[in-house]
C-alpha atoms as a PDB file:
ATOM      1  CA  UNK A   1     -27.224  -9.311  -5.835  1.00  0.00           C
ATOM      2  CA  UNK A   2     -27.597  -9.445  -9.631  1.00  0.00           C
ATOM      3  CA  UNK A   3     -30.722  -8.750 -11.694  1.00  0.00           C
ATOM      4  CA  UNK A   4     -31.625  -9.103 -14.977  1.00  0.00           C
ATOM      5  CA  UNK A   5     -34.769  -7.342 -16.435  1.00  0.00           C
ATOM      6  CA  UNK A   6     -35.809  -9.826 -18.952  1.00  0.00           C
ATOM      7  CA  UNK A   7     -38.213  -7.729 -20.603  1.00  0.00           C
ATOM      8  CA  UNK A   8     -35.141  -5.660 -22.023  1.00  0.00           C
ATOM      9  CA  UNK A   9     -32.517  -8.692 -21.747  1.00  0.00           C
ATOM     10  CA  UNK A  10     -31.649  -9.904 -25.423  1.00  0.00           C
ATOM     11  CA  UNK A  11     -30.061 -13.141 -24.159  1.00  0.00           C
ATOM     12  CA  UNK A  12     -26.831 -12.140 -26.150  1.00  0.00           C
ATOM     13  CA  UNK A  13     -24.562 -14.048 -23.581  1.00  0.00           C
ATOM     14  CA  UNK A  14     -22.007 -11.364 -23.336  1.00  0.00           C
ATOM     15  CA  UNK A  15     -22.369 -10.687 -19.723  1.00  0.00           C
ATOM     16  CA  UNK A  16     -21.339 -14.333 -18.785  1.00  0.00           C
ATOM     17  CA  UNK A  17     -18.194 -13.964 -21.421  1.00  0.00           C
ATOM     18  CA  UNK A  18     -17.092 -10.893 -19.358  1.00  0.00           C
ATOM     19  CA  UNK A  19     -17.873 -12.199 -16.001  1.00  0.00           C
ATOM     20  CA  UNK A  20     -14.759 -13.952 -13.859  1.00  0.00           C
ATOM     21  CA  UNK A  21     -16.444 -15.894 -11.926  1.00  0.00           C
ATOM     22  CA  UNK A  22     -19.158 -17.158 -14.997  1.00  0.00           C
ATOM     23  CA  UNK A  23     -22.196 -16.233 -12.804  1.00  0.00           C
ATOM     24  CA  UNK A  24     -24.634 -14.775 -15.595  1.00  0.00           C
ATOM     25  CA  UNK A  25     -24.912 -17.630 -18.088  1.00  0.00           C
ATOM     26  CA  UNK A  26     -27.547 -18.282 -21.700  1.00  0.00           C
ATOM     27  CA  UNK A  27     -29.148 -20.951 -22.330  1.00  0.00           C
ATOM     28  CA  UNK A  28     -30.426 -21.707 -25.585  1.00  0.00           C
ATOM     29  CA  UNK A  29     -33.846 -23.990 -26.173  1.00  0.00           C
ATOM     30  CA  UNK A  30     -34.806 -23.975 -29.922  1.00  0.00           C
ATOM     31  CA  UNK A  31     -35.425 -20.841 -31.385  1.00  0.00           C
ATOM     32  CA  UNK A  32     -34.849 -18.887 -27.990  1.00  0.00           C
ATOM     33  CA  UNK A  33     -32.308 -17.727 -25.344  1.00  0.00           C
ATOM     34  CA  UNK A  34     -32.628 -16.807 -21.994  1.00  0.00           C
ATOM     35  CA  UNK A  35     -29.739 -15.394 -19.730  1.00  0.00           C
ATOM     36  CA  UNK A  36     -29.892 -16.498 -16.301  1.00  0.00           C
ATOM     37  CA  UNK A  37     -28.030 -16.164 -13.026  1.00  0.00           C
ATOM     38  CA  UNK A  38     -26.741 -19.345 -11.448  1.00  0.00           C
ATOM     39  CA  UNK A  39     -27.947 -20.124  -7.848  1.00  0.00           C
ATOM     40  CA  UNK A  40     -24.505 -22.143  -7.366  1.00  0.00           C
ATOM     41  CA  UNK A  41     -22.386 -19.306  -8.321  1.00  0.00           C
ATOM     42  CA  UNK A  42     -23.684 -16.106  -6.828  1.00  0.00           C
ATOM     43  CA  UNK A  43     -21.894 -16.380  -3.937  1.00  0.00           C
ATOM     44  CA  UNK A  44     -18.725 -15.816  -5.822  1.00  0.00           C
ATOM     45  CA  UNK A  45     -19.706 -13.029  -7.494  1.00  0.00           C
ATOM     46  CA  UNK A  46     -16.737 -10.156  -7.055  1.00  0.00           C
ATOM     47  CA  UNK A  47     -19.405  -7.475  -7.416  1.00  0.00           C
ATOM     48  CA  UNK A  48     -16.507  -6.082 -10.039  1.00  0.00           C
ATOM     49  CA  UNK A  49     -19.643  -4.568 -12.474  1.00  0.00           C
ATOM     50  CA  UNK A  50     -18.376  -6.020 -15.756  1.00  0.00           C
ATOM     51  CA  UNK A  51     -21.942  -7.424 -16.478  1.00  0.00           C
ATOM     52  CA  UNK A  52     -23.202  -4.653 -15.864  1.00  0.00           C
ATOM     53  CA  UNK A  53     -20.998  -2.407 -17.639  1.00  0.00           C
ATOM     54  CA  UNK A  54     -21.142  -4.196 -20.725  1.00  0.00           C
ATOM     55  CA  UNK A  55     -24.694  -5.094 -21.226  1.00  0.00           C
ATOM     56  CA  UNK A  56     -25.828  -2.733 -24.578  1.00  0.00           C
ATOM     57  CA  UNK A  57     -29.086  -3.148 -23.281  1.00  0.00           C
ATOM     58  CA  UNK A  58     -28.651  -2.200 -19.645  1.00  0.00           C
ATOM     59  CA  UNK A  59     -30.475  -5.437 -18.839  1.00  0.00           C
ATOM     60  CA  UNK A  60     -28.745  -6.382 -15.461  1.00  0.00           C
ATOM     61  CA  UNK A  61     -28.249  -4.414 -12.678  1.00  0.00           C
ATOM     62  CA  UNK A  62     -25.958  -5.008  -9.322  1.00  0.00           C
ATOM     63  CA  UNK A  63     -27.518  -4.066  -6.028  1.00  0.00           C
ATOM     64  CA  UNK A  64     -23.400  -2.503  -5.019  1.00  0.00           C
ATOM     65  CA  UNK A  65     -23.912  -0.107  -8.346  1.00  0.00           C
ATOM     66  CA  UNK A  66     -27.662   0.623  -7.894  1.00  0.00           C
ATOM     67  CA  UNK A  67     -26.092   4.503  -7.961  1.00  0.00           C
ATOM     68  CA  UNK A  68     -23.995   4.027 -10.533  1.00  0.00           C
ATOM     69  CA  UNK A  69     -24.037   5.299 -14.158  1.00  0.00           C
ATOM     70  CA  UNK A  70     -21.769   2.829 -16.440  1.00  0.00           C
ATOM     71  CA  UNK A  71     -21.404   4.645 -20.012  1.00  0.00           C
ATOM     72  CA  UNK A  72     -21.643   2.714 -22.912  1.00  0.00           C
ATOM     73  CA  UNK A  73     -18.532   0.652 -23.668  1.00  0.00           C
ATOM     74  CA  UNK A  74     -16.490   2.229 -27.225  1.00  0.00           C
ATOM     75  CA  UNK A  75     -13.518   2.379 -28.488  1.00  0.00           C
ATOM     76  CA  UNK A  76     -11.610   5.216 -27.652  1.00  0.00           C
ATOM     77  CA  UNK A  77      -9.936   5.351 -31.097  1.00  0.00           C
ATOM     78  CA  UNK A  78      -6.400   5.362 -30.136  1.00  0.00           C
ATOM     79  CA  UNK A  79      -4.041   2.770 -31.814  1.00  0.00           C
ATOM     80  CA  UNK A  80      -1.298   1.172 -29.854  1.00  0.00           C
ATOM     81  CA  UNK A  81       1.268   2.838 -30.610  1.00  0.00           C
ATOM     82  CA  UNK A  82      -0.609   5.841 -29.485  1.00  0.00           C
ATOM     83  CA  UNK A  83      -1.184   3.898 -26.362  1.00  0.00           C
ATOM     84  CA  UNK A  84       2.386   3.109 -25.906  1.00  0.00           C
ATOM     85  CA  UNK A  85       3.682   6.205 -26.452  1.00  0.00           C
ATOM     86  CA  UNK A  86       0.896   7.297 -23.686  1.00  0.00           C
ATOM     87  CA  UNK A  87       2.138   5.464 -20.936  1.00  0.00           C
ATOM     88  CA  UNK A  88       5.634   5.767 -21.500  1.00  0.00           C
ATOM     89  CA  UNK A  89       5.369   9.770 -21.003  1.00  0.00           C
ATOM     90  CA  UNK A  90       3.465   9.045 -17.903  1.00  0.00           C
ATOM     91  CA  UNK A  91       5.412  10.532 -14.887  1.00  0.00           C
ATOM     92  CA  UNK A  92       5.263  10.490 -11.391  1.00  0.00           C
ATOM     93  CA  UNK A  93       5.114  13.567  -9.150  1.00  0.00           C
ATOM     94  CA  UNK A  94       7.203  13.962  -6.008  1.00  0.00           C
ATOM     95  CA  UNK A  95       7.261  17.227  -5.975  1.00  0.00           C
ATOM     96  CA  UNK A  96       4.386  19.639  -5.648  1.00  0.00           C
ATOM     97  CA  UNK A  97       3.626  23.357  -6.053  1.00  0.00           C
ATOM     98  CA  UNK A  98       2.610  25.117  -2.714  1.00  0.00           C
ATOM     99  CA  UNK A  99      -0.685  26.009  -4.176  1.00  0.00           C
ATOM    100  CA  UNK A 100      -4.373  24.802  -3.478  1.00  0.00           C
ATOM    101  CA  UNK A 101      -5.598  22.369  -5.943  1.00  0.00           C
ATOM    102  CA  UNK A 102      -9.638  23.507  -7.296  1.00  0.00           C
ATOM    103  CA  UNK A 103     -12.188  21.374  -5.221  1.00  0.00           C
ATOM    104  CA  UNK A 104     -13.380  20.264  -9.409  1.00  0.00           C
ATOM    105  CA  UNK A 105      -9.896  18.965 -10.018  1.00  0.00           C
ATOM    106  CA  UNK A 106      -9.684  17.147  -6.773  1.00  0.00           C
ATOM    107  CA  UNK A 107     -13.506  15.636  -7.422  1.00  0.00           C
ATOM    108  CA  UNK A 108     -12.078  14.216 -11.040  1.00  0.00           C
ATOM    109  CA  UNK A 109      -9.363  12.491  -9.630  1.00  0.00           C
ATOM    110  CA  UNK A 110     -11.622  10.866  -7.224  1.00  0.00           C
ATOM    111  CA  UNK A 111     -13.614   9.846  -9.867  1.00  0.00           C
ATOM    112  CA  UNK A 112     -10.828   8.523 -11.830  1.00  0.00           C
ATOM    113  CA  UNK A 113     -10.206   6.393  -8.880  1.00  0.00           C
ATOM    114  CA  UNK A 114     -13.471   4.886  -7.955  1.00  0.00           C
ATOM    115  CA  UNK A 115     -13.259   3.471 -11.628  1.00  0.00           C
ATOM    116  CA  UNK A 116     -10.186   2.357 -11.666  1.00  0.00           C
ATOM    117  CA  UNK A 117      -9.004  -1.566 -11.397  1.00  0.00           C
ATOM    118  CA  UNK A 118      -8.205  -2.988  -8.625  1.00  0.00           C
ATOM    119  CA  UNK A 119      -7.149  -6.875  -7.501  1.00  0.00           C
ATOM    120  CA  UNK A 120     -10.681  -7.908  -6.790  1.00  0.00           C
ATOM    121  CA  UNK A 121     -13.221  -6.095  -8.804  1.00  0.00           C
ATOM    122  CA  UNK A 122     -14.907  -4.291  -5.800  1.00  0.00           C
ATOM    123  CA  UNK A 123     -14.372  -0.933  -4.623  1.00  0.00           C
ATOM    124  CA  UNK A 124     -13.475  -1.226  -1.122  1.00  0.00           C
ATOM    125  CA  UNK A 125     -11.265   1.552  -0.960  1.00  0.00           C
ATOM    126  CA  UNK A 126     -11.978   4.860   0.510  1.00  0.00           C
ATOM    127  CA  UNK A 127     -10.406   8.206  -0.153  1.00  0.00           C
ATOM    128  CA  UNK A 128      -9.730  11.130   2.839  1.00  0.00           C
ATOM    129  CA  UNK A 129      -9.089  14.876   1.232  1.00  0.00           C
ATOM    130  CA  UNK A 130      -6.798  16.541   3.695  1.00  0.00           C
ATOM    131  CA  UNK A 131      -6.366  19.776   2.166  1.00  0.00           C
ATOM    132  CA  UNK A 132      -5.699  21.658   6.362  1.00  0.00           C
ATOM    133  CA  UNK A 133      -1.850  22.296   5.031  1.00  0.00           C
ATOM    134  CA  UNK A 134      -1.248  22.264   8.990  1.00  0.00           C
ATOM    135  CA  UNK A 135      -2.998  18.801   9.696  1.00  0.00           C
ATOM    136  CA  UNK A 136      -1.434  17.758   6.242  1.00  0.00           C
ATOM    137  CA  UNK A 137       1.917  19.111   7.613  1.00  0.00           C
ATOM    138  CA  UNK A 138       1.308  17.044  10.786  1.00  0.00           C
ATOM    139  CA  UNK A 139       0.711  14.183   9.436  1.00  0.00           C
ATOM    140  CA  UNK A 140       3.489  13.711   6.995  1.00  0.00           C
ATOM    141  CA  UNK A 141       5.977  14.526  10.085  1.00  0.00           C
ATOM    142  CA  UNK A 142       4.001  11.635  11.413  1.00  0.00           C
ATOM    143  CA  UNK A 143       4.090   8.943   8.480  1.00  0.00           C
ATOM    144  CA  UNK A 144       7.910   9.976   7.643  1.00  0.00           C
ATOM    145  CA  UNK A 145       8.731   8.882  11.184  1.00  0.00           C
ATOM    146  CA  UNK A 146       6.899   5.890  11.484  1.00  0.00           C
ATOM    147  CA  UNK A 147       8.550   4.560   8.153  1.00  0.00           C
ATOM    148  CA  UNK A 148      11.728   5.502   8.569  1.00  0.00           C
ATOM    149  CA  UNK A 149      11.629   3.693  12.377  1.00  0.00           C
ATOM    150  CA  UNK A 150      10.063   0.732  10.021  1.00  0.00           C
ATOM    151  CA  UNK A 151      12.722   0.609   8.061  1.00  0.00           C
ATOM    152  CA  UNK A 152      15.555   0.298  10.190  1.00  0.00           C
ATOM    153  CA  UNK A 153      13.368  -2.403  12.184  1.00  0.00           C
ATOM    154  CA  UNK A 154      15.174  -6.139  11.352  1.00  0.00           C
ATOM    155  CA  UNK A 155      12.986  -7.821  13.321  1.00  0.00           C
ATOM    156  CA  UNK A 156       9.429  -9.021  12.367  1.00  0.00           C
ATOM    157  CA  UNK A 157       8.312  -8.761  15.155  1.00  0.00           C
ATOM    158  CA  UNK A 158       9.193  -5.234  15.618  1.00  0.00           C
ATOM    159  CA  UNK A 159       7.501  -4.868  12.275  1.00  0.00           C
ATOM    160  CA  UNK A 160       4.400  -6.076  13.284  1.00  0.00           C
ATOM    161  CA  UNK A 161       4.196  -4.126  16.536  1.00  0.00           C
ATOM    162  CA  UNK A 162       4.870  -0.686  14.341  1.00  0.00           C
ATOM    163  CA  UNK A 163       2.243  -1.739  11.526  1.00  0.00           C
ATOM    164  CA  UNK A 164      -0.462  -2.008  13.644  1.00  0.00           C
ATOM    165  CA  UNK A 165      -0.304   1.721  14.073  1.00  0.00           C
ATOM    166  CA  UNK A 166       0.099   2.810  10.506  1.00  0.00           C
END
């Protein structure tokens, strides 16, 4: 469900430029707008938090983020070359030190990930911390296994009899 305080709401319309699904709209009568949310279109709100997120007036509120703190939208004064040359030093790690990551470190990350896109807009994907090296060492035995049997599996339905215990 989305709200919108309109004793704080400046009707600037931004929220329904941001929103996929164009479910916060303004409407302008005269001299005055009002932002609204349509009736017709709530049901395909994503829940994604853009409005949210981008209102400078922190005017409307989503009943999924009612815990949430959104910070202010700004630029983060990086060019795009800067950018560029960001990602392309990004690496991936396959390889990992036999030491115990701090529990601060671990709750960053997590962060990170609750905030990060994904295909839909909603955050419907949960996190498990193993950090038992023995359960962690169990269970890679377990998922190395299972994929390599999945892999040499050429038929689908063998596939789909091995996936539904992954």
């Amino acid at each position: 469900m989305i709200n919108i305080d309109a004793s704080v709401c400046k009707a600037c319309g931004i929220c329904g430029n941001v929103c996929p699904r164009h479910i916060p709209y303004t409407v302008k009568e005269g001299d005055k707008k009002t932002t609204f949310i349509s009736q017709e279109r709530i049901n395909l709100c994503m829940e994604c938090g853009h409005c949210e997120a981008i209102c400078p007036n922190n005017a409307i509120t989503l009943e999924a983020f009612r815990n949430e703190q959104f910070s202010t939208v700004e630029p983060l004064g990086i060019d795009e070359t800067q950018f560029l040359e960001l990602v392309k030093q990004r690496r991936s790690i396959r390889r990992y030190k036999d030491k115990p990551v701090p529990r601060e470190s671990i709750n960053r990350i997590v962060q990170a990930a609750r905030y990060s896109p994904t295909g839909t807009g909603r955050r419907t994907t949960g996190v498990i911390i193993l950090d038992d090296p023995k359960k962690l060492k169990a269970l890679s035995k377990i998922v190395y296994s299972d994929y390599e049997t999945w892999l040499c599996c050429k038929k689908l339905e063998n596939r789909k009899m091995i996936l539904k215990y992954l």
